[in-house]
PDB file of N, CA and C in Angstrom:
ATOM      1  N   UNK A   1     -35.201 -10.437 -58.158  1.00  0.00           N
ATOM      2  CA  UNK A   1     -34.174  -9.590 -57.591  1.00  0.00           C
ATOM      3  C   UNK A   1     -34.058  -8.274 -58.357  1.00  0.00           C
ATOM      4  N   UNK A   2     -34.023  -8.177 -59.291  1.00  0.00           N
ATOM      5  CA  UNK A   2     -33.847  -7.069 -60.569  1.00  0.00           C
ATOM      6  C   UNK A   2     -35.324  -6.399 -60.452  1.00  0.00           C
ATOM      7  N   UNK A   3     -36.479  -7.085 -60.479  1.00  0.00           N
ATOM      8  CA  UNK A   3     -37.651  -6.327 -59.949  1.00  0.00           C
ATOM      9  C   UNK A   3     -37.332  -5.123 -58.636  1.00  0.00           C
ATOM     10  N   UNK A   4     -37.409  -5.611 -57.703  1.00  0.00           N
ATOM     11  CA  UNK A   4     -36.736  -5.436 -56.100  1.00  0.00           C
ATOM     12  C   UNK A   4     -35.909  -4.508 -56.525  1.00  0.00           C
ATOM     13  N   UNK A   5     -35.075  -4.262 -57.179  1.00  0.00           N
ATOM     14  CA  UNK A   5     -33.914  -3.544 -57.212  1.00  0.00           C
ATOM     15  C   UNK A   5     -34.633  -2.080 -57.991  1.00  0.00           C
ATOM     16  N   UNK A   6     -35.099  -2.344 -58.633  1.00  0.00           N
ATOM     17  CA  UNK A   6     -35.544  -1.261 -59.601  1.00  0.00           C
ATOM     18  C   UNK A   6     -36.664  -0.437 -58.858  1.00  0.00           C
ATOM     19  N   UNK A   7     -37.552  -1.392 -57.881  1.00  0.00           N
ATOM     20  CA  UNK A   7     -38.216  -0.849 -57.304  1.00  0.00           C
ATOM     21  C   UNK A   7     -38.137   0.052 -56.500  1.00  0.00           C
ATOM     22  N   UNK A   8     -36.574  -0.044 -55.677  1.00  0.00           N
ATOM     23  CA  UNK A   8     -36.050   0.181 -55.195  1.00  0.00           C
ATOM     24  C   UNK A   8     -35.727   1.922 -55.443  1.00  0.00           C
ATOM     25  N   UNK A   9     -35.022   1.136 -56.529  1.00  0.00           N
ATOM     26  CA  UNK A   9     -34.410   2.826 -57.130  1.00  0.00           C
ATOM     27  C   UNK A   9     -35.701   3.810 -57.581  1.00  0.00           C
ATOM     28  N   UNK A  10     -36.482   3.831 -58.147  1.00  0.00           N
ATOM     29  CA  UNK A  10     -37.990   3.949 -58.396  1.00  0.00           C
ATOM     30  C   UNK A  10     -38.144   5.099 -57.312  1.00  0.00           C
ATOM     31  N   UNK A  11     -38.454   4.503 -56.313  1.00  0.00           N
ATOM     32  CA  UNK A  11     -38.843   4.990 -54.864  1.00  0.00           C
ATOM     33  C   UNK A  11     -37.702   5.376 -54.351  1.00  0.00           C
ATOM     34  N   UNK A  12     -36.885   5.499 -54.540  1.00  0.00           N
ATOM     35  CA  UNK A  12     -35.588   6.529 -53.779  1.00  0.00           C
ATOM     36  C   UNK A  12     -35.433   8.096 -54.781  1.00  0.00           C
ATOM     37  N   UNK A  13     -35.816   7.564 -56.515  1.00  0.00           N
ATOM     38  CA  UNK A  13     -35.132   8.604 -56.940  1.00  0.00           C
ATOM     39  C   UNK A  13     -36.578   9.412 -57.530  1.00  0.00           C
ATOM     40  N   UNK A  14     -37.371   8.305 -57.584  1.00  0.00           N
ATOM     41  CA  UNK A  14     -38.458   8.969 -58.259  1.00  0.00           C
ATOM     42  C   UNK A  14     -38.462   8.453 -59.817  1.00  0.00           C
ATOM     43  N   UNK A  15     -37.786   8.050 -60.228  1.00  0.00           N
ATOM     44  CA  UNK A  15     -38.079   7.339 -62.283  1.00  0.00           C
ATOM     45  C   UNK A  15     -37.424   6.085 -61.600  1.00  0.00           C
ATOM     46  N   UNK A  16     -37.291   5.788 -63.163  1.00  0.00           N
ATOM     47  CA  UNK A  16     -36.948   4.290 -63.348  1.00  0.00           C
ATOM     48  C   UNK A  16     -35.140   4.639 -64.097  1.00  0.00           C
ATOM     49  N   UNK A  17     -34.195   3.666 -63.704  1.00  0.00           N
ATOM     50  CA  UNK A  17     -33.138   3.683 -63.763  1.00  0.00           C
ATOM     51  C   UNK A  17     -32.795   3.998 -65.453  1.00  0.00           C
ATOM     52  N   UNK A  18     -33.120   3.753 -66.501  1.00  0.00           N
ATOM     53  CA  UNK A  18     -33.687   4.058 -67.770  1.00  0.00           C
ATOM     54  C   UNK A  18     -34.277   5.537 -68.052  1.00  0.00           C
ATOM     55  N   UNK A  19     -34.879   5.966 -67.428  1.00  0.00           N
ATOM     56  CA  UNK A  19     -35.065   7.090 -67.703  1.00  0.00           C
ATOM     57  C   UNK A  19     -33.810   8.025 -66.797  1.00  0.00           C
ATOM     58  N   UNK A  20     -33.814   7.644 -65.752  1.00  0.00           N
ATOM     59  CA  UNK A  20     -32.441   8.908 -65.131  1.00  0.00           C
ATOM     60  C   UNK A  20     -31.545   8.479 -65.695  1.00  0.00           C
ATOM     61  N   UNK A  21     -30.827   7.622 -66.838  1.00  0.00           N
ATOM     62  CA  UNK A  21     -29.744   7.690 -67.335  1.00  0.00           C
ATOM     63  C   UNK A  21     -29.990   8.675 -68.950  1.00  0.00           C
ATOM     64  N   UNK A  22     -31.198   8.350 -68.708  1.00  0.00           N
ATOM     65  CA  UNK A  22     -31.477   9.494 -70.665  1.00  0.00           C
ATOM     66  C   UNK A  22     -30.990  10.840 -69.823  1.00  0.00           C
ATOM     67  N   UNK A  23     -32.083  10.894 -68.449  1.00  0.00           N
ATOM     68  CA  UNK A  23     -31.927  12.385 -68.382  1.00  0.00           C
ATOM     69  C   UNK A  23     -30.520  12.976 -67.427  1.00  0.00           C
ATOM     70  N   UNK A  24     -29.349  12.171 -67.542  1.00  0.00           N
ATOM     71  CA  UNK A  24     -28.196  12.312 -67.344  1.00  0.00           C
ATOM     72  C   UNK A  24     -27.533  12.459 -67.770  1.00  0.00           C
ATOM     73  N   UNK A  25     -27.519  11.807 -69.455  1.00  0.00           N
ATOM     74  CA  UNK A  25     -27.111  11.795 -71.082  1.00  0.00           C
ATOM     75  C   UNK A  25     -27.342  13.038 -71.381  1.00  0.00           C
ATOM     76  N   UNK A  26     -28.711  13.824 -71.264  1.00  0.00           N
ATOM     77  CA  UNK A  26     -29.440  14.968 -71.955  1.00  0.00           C
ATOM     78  C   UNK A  26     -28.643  16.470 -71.121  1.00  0.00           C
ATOM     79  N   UNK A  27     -28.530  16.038 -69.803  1.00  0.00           N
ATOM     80  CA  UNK A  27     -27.713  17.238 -68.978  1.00  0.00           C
ATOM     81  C   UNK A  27     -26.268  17.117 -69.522  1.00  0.00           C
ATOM     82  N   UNK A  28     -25.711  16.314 -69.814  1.00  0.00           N
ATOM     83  CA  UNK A  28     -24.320  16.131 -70.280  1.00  0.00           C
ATOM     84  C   UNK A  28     -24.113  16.901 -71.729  1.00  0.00           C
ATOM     85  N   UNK A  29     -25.500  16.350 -72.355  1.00  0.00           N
ATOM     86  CA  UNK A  29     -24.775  17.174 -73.694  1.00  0.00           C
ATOM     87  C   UNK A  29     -25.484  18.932 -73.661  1.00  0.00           C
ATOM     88  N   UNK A  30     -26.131  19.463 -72.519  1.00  0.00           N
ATOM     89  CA  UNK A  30     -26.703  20.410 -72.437  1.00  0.00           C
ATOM     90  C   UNK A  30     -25.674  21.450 -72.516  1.00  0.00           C
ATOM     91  N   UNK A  31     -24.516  20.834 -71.086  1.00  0.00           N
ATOM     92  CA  UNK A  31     -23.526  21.388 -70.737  1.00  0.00           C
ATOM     93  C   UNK A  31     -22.363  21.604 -71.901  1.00  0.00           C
ATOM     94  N   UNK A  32     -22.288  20.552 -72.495  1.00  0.00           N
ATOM     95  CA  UNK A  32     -21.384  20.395 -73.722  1.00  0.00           C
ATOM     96  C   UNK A  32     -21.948  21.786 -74.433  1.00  0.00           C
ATOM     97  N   UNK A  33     -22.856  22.056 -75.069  1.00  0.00           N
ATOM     98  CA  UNK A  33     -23.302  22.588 -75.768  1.00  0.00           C
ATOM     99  C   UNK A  33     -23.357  24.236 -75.027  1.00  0.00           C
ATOM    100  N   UNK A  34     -23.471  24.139 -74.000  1.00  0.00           N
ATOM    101  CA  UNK A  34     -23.423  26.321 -72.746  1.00  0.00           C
ATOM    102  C   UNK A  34     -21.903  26.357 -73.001  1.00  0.00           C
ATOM    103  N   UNK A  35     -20.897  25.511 -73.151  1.00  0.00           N
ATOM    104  CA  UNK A  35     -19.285  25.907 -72.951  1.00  0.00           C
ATOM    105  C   UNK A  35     -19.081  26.476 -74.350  1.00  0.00           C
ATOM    106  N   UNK A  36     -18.416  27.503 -74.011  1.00  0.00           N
ATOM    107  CA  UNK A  36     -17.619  28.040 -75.148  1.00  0.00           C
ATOM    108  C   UNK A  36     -16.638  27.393 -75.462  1.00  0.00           C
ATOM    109  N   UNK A  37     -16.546  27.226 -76.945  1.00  0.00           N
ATOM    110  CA  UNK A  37     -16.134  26.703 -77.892  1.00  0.00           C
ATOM    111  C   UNK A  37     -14.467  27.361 -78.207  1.00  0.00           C
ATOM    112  N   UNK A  38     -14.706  28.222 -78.368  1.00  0.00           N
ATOM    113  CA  UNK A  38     -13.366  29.700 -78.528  1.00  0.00           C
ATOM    114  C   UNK A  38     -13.371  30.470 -77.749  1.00  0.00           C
ATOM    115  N   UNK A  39     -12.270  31.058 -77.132  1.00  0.00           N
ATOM    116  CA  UNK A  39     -11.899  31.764 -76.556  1.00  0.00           C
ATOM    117  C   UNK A  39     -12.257  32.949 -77.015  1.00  0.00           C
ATOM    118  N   UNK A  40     -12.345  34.311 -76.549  1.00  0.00           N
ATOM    119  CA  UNK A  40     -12.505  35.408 -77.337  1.00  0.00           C
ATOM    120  C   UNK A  40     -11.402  35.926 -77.615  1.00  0.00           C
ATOM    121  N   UNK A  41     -11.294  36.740 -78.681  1.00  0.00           N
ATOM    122  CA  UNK A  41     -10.083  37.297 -79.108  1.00  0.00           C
ATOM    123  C   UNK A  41      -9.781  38.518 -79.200  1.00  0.00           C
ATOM    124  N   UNK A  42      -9.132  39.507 -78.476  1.00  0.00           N
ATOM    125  CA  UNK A  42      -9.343  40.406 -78.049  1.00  0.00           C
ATOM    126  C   UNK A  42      -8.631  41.910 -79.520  1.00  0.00           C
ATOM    127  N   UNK A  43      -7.748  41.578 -80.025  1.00  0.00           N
ATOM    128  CA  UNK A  43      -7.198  41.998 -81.005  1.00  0.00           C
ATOM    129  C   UNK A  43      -5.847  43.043 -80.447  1.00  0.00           C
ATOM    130  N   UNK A  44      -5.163  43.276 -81.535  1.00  0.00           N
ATOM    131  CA  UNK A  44      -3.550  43.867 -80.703  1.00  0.00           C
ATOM    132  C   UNK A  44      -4.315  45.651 -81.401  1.00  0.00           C
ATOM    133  N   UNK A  45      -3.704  46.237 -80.754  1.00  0.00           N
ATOM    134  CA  UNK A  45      -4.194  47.580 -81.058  1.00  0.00           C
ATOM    135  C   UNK A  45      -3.168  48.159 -82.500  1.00  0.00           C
ATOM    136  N   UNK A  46      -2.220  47.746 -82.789  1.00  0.00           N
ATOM    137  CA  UNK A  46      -1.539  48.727 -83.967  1.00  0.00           C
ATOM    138  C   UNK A  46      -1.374  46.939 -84.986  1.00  0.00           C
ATOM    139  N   UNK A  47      -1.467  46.941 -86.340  1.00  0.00           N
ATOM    140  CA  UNK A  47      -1.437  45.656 -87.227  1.00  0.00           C
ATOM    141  C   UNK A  47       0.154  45.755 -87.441  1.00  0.00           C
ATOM    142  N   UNK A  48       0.614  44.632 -87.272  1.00  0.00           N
ATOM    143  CA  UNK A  48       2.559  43.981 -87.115  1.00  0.00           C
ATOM    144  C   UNK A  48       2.322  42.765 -88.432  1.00  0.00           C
ATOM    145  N   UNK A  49       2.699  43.565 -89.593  1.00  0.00           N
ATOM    146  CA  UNK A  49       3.113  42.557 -90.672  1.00  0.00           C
ATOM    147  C   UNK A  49       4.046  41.642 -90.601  1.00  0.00           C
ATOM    148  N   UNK A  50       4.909  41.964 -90.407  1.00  0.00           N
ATOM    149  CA  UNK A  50       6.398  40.811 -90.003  1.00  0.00           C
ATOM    150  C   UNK A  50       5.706  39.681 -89.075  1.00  0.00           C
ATOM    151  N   UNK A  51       5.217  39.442 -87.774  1.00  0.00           N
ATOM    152  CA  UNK A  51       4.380  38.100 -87.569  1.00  0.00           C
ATOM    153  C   UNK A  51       3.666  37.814 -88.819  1.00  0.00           C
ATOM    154  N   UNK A  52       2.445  38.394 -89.015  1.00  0.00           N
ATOM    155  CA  UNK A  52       1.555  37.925 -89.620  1.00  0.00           C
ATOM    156  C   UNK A  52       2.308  36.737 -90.754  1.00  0.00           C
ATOM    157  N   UNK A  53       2.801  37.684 -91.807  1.00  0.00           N
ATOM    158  CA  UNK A  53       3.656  36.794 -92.578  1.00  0.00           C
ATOM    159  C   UNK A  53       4.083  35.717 -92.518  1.00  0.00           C
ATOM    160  N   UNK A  54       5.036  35.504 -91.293  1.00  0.00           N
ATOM    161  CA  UNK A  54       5.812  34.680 -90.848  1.00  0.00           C
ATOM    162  C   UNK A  54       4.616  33.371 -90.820  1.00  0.00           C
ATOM    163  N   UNK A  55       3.176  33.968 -89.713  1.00  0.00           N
ATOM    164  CA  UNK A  55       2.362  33.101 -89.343  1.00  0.00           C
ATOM    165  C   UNK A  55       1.413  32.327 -90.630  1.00  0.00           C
ATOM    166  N   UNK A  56       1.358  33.500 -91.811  1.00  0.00           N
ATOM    167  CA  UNK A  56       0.630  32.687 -92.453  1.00  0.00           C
ATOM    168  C   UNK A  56       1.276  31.844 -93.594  1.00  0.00           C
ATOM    169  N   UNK A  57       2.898  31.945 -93.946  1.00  0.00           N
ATOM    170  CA  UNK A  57       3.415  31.260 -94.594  1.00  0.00           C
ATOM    171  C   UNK A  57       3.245  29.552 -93.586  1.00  0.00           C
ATOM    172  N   UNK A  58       3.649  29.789 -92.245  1.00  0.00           N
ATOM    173  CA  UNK A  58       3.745  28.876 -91.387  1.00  0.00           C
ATOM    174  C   UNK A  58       1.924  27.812 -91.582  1.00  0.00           C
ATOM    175  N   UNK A  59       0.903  28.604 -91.551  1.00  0.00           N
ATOM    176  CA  UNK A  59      -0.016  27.995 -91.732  1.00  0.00           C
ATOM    177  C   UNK A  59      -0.407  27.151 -92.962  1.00  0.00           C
ATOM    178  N   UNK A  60       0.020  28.031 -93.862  1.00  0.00           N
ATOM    179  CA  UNK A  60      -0.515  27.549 -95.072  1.00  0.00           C
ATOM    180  C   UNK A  60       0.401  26.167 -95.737  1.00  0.00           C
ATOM    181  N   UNK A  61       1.795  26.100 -94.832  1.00  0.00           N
ATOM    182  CA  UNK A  61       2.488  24.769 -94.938  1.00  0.00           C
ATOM    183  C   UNK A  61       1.685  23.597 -93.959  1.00  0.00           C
ATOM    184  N   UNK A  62       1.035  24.135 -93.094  1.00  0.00           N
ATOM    185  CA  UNK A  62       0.294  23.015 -92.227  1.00  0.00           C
ATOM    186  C   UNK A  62       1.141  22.820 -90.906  1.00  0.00           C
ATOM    187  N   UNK A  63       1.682  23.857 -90.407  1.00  0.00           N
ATOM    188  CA  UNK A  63       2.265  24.234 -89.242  1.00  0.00           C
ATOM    189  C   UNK A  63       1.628  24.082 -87.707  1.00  0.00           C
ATOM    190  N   UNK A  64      -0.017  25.136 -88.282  1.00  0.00           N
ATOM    191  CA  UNK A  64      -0.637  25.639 -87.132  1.00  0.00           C
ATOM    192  C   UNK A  64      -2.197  24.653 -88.095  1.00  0.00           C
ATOM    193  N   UNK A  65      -2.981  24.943 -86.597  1.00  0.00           N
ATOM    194  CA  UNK A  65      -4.066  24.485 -86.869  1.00  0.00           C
ATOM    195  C   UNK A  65      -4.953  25.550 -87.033  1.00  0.00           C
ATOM    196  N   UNK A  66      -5.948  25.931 -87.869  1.00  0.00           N
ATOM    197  CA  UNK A  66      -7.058  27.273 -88.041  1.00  0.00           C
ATOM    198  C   UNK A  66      -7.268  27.997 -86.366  1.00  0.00           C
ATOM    199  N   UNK A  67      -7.858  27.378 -85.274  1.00  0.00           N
ATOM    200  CA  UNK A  67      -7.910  27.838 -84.489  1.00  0.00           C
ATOM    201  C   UNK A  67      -6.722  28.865 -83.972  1.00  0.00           C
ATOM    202  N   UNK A  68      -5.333  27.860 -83.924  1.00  0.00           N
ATOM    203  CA  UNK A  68      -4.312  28.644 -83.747  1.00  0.00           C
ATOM    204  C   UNK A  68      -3.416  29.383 -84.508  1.00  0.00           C
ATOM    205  N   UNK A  69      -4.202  29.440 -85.915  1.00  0.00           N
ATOM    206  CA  UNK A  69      -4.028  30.865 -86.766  1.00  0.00           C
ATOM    207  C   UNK A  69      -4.818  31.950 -86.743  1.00  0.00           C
ATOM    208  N   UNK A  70      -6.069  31.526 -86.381  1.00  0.00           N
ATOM    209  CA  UNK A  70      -6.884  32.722 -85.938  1.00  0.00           C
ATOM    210  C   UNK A  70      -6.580  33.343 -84.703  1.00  0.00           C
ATOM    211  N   UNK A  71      -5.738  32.742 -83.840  1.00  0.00           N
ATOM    212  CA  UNK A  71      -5.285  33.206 -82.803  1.00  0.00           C
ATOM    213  C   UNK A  71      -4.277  34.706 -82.964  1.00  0.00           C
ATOM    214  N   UNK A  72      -3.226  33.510 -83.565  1.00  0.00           N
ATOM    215  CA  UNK A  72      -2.252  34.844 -83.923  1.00  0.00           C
ATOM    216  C   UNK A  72      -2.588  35.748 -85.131  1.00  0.00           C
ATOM    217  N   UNK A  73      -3.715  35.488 -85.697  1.00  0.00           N
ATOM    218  CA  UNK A  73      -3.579  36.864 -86.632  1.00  0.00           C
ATOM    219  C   UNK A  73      -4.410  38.073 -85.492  1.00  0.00           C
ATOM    220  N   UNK A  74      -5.165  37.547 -84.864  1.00  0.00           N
ATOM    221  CA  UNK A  74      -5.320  38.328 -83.869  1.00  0.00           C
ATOM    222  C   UNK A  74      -4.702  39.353 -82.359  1.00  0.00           C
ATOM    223  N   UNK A  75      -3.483  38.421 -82.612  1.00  0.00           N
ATOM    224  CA  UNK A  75      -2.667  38.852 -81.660  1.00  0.00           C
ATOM    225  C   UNK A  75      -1.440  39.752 -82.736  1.00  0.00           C
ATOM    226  N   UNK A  76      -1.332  39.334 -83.996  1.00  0.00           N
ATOM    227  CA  UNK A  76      -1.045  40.794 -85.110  1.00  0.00           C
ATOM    228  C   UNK A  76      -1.535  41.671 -85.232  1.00  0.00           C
ATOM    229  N   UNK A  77      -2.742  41.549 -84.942  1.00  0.00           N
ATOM    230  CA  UNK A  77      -3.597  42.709 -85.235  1.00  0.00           C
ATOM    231  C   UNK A  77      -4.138  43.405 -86.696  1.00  0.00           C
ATOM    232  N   UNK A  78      -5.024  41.872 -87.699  1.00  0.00           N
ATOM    233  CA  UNK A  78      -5.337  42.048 -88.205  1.00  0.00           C
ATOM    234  C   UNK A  78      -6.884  42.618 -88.459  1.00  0.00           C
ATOM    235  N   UNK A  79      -7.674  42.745 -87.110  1.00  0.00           N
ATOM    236  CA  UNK A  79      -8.459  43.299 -87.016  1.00  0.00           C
ATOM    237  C   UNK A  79      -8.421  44.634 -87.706  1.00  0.00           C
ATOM    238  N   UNK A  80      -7.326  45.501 -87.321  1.00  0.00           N
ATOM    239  CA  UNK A  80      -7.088  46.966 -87.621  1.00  0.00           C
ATOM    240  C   UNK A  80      -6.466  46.960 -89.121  1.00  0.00           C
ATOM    241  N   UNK A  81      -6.247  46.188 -89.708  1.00  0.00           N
ATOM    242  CA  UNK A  81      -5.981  46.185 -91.057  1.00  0.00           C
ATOM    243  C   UNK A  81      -6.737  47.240 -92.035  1.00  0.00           C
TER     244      UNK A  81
END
């Protein structure tokens, strides 16, 4: 029956059920790997100390997570520093 079956699939898909699951695995992490990771960050045009401050006392207690401190120092506008 499991012969039959495989044969089956074989001839419908073209591989063997074993191999279209590797190469289903391999597209999955392909995709994983094309998505951006971070957002881009566009930066504030004039640098605002009063956030920043606020944000990195807040971080450095374990407030925010890195991502979402790199966020807002960006949205301070430490780029232009």
């Amino acid at each position: 029956m499991a012969r039959s079956l495989e044969k089956r699939f074989r001839k419908l898909v073209g591989t063997t059920p074993k191999k279209f699951a590797s190469i289903l695995h391999f597209n999955a992490i392909l995709n994983r790997l094309r998505a951006p990771q971070y957002p881009l960050l566009y930066g504030a045009s004039v640098f605002n100390t009063y956030p920043f401050k606020a944000e990195l006392k807040a971080h450095q207690k374990g407030k925010s997570d890195y991502r979402t401190f790199c966020t807002d120092c960006d949205r301070s506008g430490v780029r232009n520093w």
